[in-house]
N, C-alpha and C. Protein backbone atom coordinates (compact mmCIF):
# COMPACT_ATOMS: atom_id res chain seq x y z
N UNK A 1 -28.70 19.31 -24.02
CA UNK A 1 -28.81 20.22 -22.91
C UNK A 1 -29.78 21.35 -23.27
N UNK A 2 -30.10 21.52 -22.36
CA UNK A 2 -31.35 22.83 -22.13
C UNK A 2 -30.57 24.05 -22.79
N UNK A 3 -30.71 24.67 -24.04
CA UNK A 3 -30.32 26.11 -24.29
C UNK A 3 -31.69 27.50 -24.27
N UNK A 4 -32.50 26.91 -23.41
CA UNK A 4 -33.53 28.25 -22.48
C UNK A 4 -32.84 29.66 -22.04
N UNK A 5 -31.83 28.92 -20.81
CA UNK A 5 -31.48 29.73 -20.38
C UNK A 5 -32.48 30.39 -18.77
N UNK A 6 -33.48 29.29 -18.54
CA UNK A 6 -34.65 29.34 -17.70
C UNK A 6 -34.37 28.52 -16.56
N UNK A 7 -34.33 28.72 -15.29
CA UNK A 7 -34.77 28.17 -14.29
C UNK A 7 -35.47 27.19 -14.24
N UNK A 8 -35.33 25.61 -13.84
CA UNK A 8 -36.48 24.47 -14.01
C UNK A 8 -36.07 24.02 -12.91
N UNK A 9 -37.27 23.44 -12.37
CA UNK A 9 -36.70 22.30 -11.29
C UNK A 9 -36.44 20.87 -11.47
N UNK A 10 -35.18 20.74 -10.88
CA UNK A 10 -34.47 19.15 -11.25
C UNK A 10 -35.49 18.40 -12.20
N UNK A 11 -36.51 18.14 -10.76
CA UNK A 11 -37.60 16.95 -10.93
C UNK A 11 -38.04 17.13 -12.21
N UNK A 12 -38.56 18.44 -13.55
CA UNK A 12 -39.02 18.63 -14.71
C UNK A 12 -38.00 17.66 -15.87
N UNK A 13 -36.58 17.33 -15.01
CA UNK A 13 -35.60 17.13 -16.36
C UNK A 13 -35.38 15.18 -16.02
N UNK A 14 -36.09 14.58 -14.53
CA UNK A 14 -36.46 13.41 -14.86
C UNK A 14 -37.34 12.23 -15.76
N UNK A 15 -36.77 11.94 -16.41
CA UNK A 15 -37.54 10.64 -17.57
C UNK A 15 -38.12 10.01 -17.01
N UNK A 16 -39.30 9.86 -17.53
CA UNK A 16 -39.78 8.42 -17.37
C UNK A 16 -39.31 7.41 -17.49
N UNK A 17 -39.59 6.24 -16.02
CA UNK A 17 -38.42 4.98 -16.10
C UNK A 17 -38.80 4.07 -17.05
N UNK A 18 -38.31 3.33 -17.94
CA UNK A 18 -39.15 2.43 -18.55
C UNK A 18 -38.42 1.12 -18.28
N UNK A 19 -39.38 -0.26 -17.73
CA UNK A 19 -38.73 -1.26 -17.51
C UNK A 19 -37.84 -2.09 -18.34
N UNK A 20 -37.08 -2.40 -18.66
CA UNK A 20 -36.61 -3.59 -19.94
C UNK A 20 -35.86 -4.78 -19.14
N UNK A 21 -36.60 -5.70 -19.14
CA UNK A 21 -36.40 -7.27 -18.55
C UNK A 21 -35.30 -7.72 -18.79
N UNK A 22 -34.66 -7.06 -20.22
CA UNK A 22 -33.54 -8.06 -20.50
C UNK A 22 -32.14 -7.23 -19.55
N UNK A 23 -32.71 -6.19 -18.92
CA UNK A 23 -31.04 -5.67 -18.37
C UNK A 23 -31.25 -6.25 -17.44
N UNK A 24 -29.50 -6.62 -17.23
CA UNK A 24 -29.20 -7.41 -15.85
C UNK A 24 -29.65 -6.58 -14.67
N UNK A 25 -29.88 -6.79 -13.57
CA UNK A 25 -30.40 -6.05 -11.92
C UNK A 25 -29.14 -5.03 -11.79
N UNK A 26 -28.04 -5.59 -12.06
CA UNK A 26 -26.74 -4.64 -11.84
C UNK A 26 -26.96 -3.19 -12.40
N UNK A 27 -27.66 -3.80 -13.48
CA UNK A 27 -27.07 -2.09 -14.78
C UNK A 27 -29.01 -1.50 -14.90
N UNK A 28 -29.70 -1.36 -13.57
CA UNK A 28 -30.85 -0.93 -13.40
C UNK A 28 -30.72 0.44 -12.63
N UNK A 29 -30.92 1.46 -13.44
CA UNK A 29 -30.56 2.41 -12.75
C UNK A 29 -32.16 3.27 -13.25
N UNK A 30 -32.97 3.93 -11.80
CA UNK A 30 -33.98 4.61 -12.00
C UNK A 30 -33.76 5.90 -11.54
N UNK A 31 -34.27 6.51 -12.69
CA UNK A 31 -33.98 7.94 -12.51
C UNK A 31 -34.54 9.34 -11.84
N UNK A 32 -33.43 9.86 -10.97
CA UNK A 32 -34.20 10.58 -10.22
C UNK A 32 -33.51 11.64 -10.07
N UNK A 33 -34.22 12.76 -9.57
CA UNK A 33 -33.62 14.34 -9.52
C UNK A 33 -32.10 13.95 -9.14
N UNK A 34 -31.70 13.13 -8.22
CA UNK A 34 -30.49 13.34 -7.78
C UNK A 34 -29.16 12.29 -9.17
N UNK A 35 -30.19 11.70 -9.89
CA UNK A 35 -28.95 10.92 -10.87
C UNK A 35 -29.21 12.11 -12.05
N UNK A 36 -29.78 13.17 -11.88
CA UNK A 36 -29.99 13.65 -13.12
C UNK A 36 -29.22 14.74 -12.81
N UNK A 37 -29.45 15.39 -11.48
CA UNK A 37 -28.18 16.52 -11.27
C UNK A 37 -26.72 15.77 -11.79
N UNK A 38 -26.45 14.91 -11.01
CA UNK A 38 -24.88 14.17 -11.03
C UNK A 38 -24.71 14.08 -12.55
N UNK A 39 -25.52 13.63 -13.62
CA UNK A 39 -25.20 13.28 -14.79
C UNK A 39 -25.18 14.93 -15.31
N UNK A 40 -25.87 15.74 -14.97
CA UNK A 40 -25.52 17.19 -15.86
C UNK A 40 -24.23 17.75 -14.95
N UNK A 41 -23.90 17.25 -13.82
CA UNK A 41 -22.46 18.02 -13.52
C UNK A 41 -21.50 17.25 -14.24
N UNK A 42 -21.46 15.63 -14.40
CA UNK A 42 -20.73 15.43 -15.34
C UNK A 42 -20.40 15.73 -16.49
N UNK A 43 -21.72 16.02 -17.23
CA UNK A 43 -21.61 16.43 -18.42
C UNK A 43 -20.86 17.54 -18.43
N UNK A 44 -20.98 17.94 -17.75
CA UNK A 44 -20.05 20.03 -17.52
C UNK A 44 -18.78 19.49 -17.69
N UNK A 45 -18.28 18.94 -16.03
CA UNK A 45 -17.26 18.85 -15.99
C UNK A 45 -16.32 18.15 -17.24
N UNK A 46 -16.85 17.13 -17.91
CA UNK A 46 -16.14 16.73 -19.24
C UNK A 46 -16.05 17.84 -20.40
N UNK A 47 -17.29 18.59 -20.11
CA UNK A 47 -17.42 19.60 -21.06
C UNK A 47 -15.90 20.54 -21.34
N UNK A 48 -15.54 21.19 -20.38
CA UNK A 48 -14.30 22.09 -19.76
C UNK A 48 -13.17 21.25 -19.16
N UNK A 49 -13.46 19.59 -19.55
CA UNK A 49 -12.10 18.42 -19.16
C UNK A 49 -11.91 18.89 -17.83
N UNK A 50 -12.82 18.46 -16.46
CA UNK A 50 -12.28 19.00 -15.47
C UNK A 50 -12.33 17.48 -14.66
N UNK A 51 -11.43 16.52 -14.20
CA UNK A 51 -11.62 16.11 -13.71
C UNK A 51 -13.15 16.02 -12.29
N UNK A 52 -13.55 14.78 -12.03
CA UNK A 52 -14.80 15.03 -10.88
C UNK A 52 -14.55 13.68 -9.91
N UNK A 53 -15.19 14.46 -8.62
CA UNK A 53 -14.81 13.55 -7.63
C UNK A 53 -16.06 13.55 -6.90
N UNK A 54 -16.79 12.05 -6.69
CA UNK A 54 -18.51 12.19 -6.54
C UNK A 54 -18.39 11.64 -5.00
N UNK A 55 -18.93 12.05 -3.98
CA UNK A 55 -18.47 12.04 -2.42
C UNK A 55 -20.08 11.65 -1.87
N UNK A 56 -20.33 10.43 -1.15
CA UNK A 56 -21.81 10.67 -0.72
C UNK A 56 -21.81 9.61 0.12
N UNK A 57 -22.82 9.20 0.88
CA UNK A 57 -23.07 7.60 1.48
C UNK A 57 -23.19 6.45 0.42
N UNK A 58 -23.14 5.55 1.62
CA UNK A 58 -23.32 4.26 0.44
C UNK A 58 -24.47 4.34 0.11
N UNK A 59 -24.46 3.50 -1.34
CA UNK A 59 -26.56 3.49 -1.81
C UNK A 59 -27.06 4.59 -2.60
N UNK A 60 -26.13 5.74 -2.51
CA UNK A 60 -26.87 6.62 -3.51
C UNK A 60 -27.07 6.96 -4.86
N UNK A 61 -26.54 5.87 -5.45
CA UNK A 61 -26.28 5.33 -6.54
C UNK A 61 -24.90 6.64 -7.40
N UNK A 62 -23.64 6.39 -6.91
CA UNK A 62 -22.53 7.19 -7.42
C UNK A 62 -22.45 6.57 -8.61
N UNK A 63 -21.85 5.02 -8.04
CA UNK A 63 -21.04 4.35 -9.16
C UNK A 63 -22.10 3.90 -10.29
N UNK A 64 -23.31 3.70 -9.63
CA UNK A 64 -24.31 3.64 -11.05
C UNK A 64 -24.76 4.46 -12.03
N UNK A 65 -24.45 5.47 -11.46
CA UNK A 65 -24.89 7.11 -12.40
C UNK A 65 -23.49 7.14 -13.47
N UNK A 66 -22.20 7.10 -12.59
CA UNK A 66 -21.06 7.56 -13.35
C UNK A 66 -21.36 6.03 -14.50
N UNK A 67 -21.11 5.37 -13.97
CA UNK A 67 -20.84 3.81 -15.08
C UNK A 67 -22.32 4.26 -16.00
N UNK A 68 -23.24 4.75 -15.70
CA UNK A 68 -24.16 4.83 -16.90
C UNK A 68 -24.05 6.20 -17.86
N UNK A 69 -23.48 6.62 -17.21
CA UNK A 69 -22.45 8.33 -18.18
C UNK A 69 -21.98 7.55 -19.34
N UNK A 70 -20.66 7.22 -18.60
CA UNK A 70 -19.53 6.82 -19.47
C UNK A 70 -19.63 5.72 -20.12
N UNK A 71 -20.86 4.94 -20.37
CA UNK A 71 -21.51 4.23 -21.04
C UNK A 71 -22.79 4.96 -22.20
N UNK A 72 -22.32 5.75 -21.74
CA UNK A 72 -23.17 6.91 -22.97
C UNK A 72 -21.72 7.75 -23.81
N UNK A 73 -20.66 7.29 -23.52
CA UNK A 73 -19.59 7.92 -24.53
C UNK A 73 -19.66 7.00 -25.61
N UNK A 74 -19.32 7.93 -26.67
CA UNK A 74 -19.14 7.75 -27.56
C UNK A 74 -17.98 6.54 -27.96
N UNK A 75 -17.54 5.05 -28.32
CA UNK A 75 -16.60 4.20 -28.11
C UNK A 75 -15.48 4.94 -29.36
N UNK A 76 -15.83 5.55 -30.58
CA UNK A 76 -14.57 5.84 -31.40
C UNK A 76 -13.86 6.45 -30.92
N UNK A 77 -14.19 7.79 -29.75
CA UNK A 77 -13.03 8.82 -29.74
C UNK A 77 -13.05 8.53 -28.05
N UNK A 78 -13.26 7.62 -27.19
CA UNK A 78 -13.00 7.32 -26.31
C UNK A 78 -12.99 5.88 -25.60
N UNK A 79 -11.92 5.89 -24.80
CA UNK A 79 -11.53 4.48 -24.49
C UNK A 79 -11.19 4.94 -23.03
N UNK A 80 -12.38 3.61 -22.24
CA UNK A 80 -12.66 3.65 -20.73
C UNK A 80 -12.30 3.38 -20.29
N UNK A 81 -11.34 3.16 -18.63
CA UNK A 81 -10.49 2.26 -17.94
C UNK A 81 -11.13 2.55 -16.72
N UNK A 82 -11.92 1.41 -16.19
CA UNK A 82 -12.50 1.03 -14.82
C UNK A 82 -11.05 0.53 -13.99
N UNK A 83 -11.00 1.42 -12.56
CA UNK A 83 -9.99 0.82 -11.65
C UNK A 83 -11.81 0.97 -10.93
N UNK A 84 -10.93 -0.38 -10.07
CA UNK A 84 -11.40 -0.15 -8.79
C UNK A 84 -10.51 -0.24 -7.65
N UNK A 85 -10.38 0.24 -6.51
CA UNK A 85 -9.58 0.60 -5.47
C UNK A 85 -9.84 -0.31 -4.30
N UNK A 86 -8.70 -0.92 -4.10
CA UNK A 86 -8.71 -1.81 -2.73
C UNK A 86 -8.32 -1.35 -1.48
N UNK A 87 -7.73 -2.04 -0.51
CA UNK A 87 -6.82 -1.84 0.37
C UNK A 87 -5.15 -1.88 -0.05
N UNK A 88 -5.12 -2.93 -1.13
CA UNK A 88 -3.84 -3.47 -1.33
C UNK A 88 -3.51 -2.69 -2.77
N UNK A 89 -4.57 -1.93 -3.51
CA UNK A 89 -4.17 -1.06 -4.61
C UNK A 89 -2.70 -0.20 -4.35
N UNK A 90 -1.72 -0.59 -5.11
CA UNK A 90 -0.62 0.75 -5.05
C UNK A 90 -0.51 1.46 -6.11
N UNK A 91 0.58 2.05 -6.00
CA UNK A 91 0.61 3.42 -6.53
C UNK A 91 1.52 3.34 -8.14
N UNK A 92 1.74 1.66 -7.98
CA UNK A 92 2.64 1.02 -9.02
C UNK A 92 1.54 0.57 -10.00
N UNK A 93 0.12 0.11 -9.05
CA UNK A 93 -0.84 -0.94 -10.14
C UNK A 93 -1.34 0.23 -10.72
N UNK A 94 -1.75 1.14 -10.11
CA UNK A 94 -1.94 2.54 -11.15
C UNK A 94 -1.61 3.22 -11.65
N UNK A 95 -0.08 2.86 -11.85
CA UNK A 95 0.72 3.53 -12.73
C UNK A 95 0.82 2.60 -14.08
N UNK A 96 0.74 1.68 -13.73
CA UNK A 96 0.93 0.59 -14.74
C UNK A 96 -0.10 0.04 -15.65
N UNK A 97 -1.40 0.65 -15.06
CA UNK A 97 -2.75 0.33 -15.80
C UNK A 97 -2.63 1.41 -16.64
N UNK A 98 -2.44 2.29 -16.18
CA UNK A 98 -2.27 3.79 -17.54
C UNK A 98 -1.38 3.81 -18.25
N UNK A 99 -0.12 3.39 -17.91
CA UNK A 99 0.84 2.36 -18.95
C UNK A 99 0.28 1.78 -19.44
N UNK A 100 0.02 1.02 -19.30
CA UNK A 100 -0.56 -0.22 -20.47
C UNK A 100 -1.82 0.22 -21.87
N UNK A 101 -2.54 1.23 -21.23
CA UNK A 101 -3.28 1.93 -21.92
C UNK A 101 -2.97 3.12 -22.64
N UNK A 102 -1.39 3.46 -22.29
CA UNK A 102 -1.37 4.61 -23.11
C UNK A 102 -0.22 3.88 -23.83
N UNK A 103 0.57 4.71 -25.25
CA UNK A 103 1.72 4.55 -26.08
C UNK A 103 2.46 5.75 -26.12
N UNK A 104 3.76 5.64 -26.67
CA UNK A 104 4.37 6.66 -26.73
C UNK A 104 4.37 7.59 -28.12
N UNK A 105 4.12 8.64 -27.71
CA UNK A 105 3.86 9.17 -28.82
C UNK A 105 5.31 9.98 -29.38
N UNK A 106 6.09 10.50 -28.38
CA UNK A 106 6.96 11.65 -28.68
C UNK A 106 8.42 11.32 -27.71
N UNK A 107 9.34 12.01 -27.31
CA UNK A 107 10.16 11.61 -26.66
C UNK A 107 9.50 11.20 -25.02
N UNK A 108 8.94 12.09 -24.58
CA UNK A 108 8.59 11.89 -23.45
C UNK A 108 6.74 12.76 -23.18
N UNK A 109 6.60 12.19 -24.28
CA UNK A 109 4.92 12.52 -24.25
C UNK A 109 4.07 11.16 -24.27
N UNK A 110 3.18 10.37 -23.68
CA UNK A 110 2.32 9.39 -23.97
C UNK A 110 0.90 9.81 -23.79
N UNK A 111 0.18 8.89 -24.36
CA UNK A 111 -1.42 9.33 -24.61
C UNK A 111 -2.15 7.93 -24.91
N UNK A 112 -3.33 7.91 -25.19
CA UNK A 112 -4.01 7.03 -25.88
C UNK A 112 -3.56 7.10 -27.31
N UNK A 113 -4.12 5.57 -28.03
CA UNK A 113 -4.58 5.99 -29.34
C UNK A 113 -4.86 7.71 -29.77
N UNK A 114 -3.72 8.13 -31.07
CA UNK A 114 -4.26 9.24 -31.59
C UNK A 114 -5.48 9.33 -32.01
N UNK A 115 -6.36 10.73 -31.64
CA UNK A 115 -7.48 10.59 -32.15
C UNK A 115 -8.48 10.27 -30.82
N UNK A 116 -8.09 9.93 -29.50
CA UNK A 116 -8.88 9.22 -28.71
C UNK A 116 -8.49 9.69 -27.71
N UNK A 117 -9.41 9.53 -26.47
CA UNK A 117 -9.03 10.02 -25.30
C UNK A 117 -9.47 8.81 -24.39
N UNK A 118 -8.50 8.79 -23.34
CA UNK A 118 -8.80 7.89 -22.18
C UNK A 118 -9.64 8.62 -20.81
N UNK A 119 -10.60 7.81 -20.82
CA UNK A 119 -11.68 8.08 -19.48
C UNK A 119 -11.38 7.11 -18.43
N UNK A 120 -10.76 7.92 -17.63
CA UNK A 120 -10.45 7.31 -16.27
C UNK A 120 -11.86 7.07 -15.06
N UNK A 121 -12.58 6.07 -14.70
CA UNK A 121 -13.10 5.68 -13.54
C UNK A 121 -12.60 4.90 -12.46
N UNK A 122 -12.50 5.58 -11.24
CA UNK A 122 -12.26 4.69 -10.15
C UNK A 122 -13.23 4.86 -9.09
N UNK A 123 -13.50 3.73 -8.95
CA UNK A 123 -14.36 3.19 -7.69
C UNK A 123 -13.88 2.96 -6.63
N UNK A 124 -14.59 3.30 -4.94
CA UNK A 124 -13.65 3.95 -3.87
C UNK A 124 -12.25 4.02 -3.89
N UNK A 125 -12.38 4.87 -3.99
CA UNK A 125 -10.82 5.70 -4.09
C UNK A 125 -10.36 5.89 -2.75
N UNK A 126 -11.30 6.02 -1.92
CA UNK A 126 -10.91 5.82 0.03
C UNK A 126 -10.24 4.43 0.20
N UNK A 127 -10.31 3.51 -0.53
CA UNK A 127 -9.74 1.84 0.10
C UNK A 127 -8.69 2.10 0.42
N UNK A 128 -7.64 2.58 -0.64
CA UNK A 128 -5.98 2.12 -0.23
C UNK A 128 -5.24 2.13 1.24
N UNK A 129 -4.68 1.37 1.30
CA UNK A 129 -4.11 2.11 2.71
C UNK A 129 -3.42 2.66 2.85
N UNK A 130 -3.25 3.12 4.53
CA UNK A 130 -2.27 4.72 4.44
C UNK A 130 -1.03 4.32 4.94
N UNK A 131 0.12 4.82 4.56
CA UNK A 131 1.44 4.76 4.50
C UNK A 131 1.50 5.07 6.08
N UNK A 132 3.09 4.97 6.39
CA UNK A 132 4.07 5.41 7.91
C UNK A 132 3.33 6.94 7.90
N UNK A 133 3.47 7.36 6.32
CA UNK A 133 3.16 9.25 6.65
C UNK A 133 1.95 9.69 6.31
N UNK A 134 1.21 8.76 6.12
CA UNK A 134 -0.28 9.28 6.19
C UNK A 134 -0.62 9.35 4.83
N UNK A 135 0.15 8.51 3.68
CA UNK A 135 -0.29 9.18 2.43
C UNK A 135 -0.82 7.99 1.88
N UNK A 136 -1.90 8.24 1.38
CA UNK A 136 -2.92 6.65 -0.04
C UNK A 136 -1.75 7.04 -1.33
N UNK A 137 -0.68 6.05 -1.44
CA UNK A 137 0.47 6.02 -2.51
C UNK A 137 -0.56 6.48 -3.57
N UNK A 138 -1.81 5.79 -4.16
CA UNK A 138 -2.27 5.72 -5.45
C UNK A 138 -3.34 6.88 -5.85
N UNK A 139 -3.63 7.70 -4.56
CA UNK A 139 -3.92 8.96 -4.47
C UNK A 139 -3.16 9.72 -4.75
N UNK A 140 -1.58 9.75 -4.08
CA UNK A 140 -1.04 10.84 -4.44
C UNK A 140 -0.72 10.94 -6.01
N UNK A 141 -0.34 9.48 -6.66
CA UNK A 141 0.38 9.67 -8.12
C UNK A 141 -1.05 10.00 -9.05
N UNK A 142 -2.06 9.62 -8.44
CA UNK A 142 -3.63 10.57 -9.25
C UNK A 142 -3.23 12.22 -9.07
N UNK A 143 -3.12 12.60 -8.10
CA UNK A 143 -2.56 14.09 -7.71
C UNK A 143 -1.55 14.57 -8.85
N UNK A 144 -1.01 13.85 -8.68
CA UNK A 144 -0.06 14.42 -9.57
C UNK A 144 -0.25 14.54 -10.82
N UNK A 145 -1.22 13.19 -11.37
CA UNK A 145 -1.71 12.96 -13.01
C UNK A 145 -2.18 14.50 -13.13
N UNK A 146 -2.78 14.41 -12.16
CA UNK A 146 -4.42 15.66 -12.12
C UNK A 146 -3.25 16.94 -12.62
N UNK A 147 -2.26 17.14 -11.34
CA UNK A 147 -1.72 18.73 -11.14
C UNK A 147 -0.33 19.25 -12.22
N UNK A 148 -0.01 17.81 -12.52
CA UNK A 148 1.17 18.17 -12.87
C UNK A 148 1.18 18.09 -14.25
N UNK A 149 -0.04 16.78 -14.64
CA UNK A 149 -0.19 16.21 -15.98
C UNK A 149 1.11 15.00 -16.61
N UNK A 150 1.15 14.30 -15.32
CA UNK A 150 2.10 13.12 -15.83
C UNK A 150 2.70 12.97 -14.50
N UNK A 151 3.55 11.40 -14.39
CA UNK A 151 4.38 11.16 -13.41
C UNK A 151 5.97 10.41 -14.07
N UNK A 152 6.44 10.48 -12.94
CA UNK A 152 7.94 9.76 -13.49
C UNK A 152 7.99 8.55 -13.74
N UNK A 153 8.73 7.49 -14.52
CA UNK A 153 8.38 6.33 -15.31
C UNK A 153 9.32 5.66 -14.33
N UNK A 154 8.93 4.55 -13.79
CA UNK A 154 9.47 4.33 -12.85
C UNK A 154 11.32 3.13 -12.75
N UNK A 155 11.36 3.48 -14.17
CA UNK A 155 12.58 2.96 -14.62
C UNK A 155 13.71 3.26 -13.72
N UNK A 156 14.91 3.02 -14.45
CA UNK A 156 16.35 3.67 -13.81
C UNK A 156 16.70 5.17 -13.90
N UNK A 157 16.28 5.56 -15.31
CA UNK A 157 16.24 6.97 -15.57
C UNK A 157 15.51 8.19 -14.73
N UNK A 158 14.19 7.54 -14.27
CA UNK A 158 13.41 8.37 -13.90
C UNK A 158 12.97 9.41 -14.34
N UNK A 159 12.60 9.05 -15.66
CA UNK A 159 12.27 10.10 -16.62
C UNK A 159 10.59 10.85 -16.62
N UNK A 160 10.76 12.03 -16.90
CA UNK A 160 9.12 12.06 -16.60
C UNK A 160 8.79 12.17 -17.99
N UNK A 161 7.31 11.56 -17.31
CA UNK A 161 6.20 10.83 -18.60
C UNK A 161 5.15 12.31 -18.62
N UNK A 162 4.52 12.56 -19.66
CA UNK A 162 3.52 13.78 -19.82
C UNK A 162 2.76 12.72 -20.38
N UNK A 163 1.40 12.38 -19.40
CA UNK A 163 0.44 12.26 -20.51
C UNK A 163 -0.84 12.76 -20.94
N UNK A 164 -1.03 12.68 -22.25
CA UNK A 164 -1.75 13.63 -22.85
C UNK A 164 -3.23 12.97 -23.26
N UNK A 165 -4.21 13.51 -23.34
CA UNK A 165 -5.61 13.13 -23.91
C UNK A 165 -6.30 12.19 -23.17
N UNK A 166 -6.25 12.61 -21.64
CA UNK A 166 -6.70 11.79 -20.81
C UNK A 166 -8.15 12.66 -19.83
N UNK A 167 -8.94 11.95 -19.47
CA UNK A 167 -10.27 12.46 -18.79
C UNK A 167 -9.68 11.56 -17.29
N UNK A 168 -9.88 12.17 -16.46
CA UNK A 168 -9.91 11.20 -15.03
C UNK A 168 -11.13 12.14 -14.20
């Protein structure tokens, strides 16, 4: 990152594209003022662990900017979990994918691997559908990851889960 401290315009902090034949068409991403803003707000927002939520038309390359971020993490001290979001996504399959990815560390603390943090990506997050009361189930228990920092384990006990060392 720029430590100037100077005013530049976007367009000065775009690279030159350079072709390479062997990447698949999928993972071709050319760079432009607007993937270069998105990639320095990411960078922030991970900077200060703030969760980010990228909002635009189709085509503007969201999911290609973020997937080429978090393909610039580092793999020792972070471990990635791609959802993608359907219609039929609930609020159980996303509870259960972060289960599966996290362990227990403490009585009622879970996390990744010590030492590591989990990077949460989800792709449209608008799919799910909406309940009798208007609510995307797998939105709200993200809400809660986000606000509360954990949800209840959906056992008999209903114990709540804290989990810890997570990026979403």
């Amino acid at each position: 990152m720029d430590q100037t401290k100077e005013w530049r315009a976007w367009t000065s902090l775009v690279p030159e594209y350079e072709y390479k034949p062997e990447l698949p068409f999928s993972q071709i991403l050319v760079p432009t003022k607007d993937t270069e803003k998105t990639t320095w707000v990411l960078k922030m927002m991970d900077k200060v662990k703030r969760p980010v939520v990228l909002i635009g038309e189709t085509g503007t390359s969201k999911t290609a900017t973020i997937q080429k971020y978090v393909n610039t993490l580092p793999r020792d001290v972070n471990i990635v979990l791609n959802m993608s979001f359907s219609s039929r996504t609930s609020s159980m399959d996303i509870q259960r994918y972060i289960e599966n990815n996290t362990e227990k560390r403490t009585k009622d603390v879970y996390g990744p691997t010590p030492g590591k943090r989990l990077v949460i990506f989800i792709d449209d997050m608008n799919m799910p559908q909406v309940d009798t009361y208007g609510t995307q189930q797998p939105i709200a228990l993200l809400k809660l990851l986000i606000e509360k920092g954990g949800f209840y384990d959906r056992g008999k006990e209903l114990n709540w889960m804290f989990i810890k060392d997570i990026c979403k």
